[in-house]
Protein backbone atom coordinates (compact mmCIF):
# COMPACT_ATOMS: atom_id res chain seq x y z
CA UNK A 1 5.74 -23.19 -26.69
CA UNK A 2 9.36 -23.13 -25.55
CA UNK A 3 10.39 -22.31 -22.27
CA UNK A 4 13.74 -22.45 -20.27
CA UNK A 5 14.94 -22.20 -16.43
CA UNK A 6 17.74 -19.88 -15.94
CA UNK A 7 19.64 -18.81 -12.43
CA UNK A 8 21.82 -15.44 -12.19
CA UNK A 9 23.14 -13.08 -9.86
CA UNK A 10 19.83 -10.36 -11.01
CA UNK A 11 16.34 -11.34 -12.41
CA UNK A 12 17.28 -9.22 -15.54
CA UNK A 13 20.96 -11.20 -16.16
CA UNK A 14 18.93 -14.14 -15.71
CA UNK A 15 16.15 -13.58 -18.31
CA UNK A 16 18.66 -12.11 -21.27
CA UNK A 17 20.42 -15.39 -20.56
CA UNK A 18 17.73 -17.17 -20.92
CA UNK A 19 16.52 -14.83 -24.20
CA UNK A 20 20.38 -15.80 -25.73
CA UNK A 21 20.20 -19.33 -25.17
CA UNK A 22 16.66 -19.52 -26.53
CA UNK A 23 17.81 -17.15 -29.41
CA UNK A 24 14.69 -14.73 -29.09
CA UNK A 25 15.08 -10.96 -28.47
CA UNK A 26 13.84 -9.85 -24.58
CA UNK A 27 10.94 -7.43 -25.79
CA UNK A 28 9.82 -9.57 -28.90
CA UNK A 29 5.86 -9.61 -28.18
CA UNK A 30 5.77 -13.68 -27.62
CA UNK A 31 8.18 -13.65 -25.04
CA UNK A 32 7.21 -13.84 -21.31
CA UNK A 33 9.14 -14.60 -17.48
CA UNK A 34 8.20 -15.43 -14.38
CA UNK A 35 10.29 -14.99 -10.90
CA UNK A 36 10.67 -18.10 -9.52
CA UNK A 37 13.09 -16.83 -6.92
CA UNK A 38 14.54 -13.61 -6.64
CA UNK A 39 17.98 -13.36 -5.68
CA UNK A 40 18.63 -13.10 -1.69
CA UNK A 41 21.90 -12.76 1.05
CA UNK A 42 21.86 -15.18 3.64
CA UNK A 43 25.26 -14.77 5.86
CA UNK A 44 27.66 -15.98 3.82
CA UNK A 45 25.87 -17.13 0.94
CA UNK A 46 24.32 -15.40 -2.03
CA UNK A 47 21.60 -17.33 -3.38
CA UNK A 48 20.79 -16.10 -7.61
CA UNK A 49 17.82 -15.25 -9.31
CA UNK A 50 15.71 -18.03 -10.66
CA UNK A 51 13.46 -17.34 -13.76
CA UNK A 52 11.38 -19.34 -16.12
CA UNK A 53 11.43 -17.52 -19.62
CA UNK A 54 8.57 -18.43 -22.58
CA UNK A 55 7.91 -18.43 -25.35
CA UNK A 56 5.15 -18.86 -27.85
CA UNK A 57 5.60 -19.95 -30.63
CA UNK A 58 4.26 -17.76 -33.71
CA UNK A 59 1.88 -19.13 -36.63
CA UNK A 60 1.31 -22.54 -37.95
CA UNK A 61 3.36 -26.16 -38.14
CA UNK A 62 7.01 -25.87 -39.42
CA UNK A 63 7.12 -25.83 -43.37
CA UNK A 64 8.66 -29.27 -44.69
């Protein structure tokens, strides 16, 4: 299983750049997120979206 952090201004910006960088498509069936944080305004600050994206792996070992 693979599985990346990723912070953005939205939960959704924040899971398709986590789905690019792990080079899977969003609504493939083996791919999963969970909300770590969700994005929140506090004064002066903006604190992003934190997600944790996985996903599992399909099949057997590697061929080689």
């Amino acid at each position: 299983m693979r599985s990346m952090e990723m912070s953005a201004k939205t939960v959704e910006a924040a899971v398709q750049a986590a789905c690019e960088a792990l080079g899977v498509d969003r609504d493939d069936s083996n791919v999963s997120y969970e909300v770590l944080e969700f994005p929140t305004r506090k004064l002066f600050k903006t604190i992003p979206a934190k997600v944790l994206v996985k996903v599992e792996e399909r099949g057997g070992g590697k061929a080689g």
